[in-house]
Protein backbone atom coordinates (compact mmCIF):
# COMPACT_ATOMS: atom_id res chain seq x y z
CA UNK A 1 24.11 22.22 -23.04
CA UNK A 2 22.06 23.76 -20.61
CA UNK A 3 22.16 23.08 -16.79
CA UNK A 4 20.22 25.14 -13.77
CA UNK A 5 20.36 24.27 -10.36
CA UNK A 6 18.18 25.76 -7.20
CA UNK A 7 19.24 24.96 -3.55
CA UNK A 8 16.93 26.71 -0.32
CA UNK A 9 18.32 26.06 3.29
CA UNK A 10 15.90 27.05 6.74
CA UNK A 11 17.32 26.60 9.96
CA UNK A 12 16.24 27.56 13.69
CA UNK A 13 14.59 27.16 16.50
CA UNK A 14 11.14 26.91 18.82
CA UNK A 15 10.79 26.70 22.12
CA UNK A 16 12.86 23.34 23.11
CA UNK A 17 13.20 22.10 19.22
CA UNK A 18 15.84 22.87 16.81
CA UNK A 19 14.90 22.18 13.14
CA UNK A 20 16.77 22.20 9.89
CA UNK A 21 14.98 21.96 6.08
CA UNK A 22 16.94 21.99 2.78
CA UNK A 23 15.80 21.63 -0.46
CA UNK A 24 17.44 21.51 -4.37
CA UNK A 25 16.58 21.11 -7.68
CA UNK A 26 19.19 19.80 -10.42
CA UNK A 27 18.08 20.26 -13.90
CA UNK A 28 20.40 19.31 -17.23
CA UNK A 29 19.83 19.07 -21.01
CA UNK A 30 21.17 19.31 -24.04
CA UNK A 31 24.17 16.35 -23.27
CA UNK A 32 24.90 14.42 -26.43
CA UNK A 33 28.27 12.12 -26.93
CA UNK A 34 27.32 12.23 -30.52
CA UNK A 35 29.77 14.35 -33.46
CA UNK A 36 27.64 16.86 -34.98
CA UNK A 37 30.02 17.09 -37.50
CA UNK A 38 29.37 13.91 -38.49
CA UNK A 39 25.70 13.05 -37.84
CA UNK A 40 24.68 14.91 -34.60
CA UNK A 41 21.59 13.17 -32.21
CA UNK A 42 18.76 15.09 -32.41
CA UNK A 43 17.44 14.31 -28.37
CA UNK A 44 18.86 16.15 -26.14
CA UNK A 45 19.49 14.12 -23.80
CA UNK A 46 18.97 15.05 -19.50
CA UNK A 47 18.70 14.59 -16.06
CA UNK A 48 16.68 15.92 -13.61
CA UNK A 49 17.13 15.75 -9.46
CA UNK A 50 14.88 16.81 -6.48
CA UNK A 51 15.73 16.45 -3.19
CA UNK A 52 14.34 17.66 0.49
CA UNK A 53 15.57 17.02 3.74
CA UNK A 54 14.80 17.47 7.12
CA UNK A 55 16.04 17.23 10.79
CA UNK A 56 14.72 18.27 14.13
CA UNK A 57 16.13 17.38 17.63
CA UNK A 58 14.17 18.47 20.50
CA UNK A 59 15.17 18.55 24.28
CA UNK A 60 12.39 16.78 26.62
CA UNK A 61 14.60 17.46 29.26
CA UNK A 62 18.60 17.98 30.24
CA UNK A 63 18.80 13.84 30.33
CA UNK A 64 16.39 13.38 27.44
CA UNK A 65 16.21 14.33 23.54
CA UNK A 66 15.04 12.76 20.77
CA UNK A 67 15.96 13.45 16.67
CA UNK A 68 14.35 12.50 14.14
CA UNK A 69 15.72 12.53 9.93
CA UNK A 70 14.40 12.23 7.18
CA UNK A 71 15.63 12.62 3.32
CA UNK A 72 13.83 12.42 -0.40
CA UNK A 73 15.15 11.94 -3.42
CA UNK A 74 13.25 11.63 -7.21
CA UNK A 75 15.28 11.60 -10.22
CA UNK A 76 14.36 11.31 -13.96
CA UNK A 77 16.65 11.04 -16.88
CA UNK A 78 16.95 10.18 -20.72
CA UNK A 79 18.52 7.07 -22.26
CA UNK A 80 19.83 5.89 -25.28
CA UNK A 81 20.14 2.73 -27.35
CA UNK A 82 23.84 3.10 -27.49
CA UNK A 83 26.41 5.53 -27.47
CA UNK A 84 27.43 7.74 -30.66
CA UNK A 85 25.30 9.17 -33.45
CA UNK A 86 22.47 7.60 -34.87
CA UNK A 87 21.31 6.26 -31.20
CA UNK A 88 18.83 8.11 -30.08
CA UNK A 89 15.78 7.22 -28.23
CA UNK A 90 13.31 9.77 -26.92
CA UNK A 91 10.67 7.35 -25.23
CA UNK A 92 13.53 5.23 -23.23
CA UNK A 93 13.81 6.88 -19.90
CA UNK A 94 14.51 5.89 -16.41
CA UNK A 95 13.25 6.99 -12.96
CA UNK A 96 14.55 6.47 -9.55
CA UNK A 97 13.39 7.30 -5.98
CA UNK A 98 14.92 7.04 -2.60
CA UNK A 99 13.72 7.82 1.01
CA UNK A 100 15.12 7.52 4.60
CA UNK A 101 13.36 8.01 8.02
CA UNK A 102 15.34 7.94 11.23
CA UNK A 103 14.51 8.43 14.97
CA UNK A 104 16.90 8.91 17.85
CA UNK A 105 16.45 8.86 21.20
CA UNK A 106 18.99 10.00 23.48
CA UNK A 107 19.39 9.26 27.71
CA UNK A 108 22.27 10.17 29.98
CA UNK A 109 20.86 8.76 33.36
CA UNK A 110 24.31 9.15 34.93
CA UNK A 111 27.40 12.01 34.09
CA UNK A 112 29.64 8.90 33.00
CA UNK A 113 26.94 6.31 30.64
CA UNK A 114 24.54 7.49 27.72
CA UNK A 115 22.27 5.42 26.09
CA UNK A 116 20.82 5.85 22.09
CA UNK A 117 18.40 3.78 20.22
CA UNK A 118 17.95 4.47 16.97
CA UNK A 119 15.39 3.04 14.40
CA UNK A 120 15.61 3.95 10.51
CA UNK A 121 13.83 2.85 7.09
CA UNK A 122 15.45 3.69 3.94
CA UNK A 123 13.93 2.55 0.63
CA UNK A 124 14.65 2.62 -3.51
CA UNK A 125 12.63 2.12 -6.45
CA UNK A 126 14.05 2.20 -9.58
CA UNK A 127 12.15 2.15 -13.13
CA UNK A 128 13.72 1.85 -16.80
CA UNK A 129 10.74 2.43 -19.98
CA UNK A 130 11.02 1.79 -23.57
CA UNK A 131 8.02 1.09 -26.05
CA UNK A 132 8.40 0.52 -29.30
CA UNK A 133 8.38 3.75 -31.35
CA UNK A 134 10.20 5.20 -35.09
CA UNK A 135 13.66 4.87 -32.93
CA UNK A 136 13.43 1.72 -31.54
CA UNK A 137 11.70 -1.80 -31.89
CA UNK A 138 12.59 -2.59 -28.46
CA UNK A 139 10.73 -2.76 -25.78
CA UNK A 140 12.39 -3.03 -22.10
CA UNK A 141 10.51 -2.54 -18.86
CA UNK A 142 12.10 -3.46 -16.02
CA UNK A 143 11.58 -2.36 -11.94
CA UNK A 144 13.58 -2.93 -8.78
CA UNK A 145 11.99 -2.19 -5.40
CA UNK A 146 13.80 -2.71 -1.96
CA UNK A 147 13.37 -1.46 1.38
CA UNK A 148 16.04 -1.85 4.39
CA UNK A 149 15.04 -1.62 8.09
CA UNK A 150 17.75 -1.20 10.45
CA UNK A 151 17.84 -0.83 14.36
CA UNK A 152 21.09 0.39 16.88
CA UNK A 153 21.65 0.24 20.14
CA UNK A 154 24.77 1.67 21.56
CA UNK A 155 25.55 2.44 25.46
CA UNK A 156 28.33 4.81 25.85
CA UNK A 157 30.62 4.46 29.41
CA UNK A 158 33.46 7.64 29.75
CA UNK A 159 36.07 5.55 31.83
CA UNK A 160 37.86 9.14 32.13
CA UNK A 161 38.41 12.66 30.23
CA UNK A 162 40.39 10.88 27.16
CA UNK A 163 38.56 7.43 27.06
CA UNK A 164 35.56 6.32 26.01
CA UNK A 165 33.52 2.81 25.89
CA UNK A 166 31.05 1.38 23.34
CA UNK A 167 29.21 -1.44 23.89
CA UNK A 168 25.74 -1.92 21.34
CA UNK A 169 23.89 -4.15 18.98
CA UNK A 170 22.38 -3.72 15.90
CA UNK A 171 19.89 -5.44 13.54
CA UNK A 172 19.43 -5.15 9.89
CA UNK A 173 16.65 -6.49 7.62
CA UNK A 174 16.40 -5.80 3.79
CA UNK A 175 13.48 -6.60 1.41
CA UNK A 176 14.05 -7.06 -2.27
CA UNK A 177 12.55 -7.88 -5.57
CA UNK A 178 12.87 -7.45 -9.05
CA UNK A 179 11.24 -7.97 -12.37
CA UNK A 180 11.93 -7.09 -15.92
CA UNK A 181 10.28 -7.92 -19.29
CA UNK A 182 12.25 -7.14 -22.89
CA UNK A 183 11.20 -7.71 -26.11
CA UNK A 184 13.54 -6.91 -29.18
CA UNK A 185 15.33 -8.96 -31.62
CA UNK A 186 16.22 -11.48 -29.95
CA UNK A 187 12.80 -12.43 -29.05
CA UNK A 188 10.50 -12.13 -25.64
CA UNK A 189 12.33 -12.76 -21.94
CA UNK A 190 10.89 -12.34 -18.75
CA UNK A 191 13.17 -12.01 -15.84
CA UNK A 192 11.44 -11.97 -12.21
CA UNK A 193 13.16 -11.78 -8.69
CA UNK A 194 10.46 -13.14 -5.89
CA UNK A 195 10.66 -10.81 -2.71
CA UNK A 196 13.51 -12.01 -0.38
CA UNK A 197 14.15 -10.60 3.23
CA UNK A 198 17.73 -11.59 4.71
CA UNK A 199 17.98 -10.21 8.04
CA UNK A 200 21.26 -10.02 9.96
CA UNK A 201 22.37 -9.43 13.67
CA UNK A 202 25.37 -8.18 15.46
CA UNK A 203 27.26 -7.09 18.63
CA UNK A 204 29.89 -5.09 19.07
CA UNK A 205 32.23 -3.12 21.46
CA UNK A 206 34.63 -0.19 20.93
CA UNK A 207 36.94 1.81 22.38
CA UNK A 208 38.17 5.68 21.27
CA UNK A 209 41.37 7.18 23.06
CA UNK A 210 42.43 10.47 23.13
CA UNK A 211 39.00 12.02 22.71
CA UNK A 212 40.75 15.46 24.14
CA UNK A 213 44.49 15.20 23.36
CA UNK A 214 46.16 15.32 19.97
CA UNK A 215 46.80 11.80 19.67
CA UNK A 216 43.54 9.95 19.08
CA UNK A 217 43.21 5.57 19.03
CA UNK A 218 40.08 3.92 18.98
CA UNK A 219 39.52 -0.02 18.48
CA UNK A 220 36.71 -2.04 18.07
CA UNK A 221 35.42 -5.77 18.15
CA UNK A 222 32.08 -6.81 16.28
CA UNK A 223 30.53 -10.57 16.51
């Protein structure tokens, strides 16, 4: 088993902005659930992980900001037929990838109400391979894509030092789809999600007391 793993963090600042960048990379191999005592897999199996991230905030002035995120994330790893000896399968491998964008703005027109509106895309596409090779006759190819937009709105009123207001609306919309082909023993099968896009809409209001005091309450309503 052999595992190595490599994280770099930046943070600071220019002029009015504040920034933040991290980075990693997650490497395994060498896992096998087979005995080798009995009759050990020759593949060894892995994963393997990147990720970067990044966030800056900057101050347009002392009522306005904006932020902005964003976060990616590729992995790769090795599959099997089946668990155990005598499973292995060196060309059946699966992929994934995930991203997410988000921008803030931020504006406190008055000492008591502050406003945000936030819009953010996060997305996934995920990828499982398998041709037909010496340890397999199976073929499996499959792919799932989907995407989901979302956007906030939330107005925040301090009533006094220990209570605070939330009133905001949010929308969600997520695009999907899916399609895999296999091919084995049992014969051909196709299997194809068409693109769908539900969409989703809500209001809600909330309240948090206690904000400075030990004791802290906070209820909400959402329609």
């Amino acid at each position: 088993f052999d595992a190595k793993k490599l994280e770099a963090h930046s943070r600071g600042r220019f002029k009015s902005m504040t920034y933040s960048l991290s980075g990693g990379l997650e490497k395994a191999q060498g896992i096998s659930v087979a005995n080798s005592n009995v009759n050990p897999n020759a593949e060894k199996d892995g994963h393997e992980r990147k990720t970067f991230q990044a966030y800056t905030k900057t101050e347009l002035s002392q009522k306005l900001s904006t932020s902005f995120t964003s976060r990616i994330t590729e992995a790769k790893m090795d599959l099997d037929r089946d668990g155990g000896p005598g499973q292995d399968d060196p060309n059946y491998t699966g992929s994934e990838r995930q991203y997410m964008a988000k921008g803030s703005l931020y504006y406190i027109p008055l000492d008591f109400y502050e406003t945000e509106l936030a819009l953010s895309r996060s997305g996934t596409k995920r990828e499982f391979q398998n041709k037909i090779d010496s340890s397999s006759i199976e073929v499996n190819d499959s792919i799932y894509r989907g995407v989901l937009d979302k956007a906030t709105w939330l107005n925040h009123f301090k009533i006094k030092e220990s209570a605070v207001v939330t009133i905001g609306g949010e929308f969600e919309k997520e695009t999907a789809s899916a399609n895999a082909h296999y091919d084995g023993v049992f014969g051909p099968s196709d299997f194809i999600t068409p693109e769908k896009s539900p969409g989703t809409k809500s209001a809600f209001v909330s309240t948090h007391l206690g904000e400075d005091s030990p004791f802290k309450a906070s209820l909400g309503l959402r329609a």
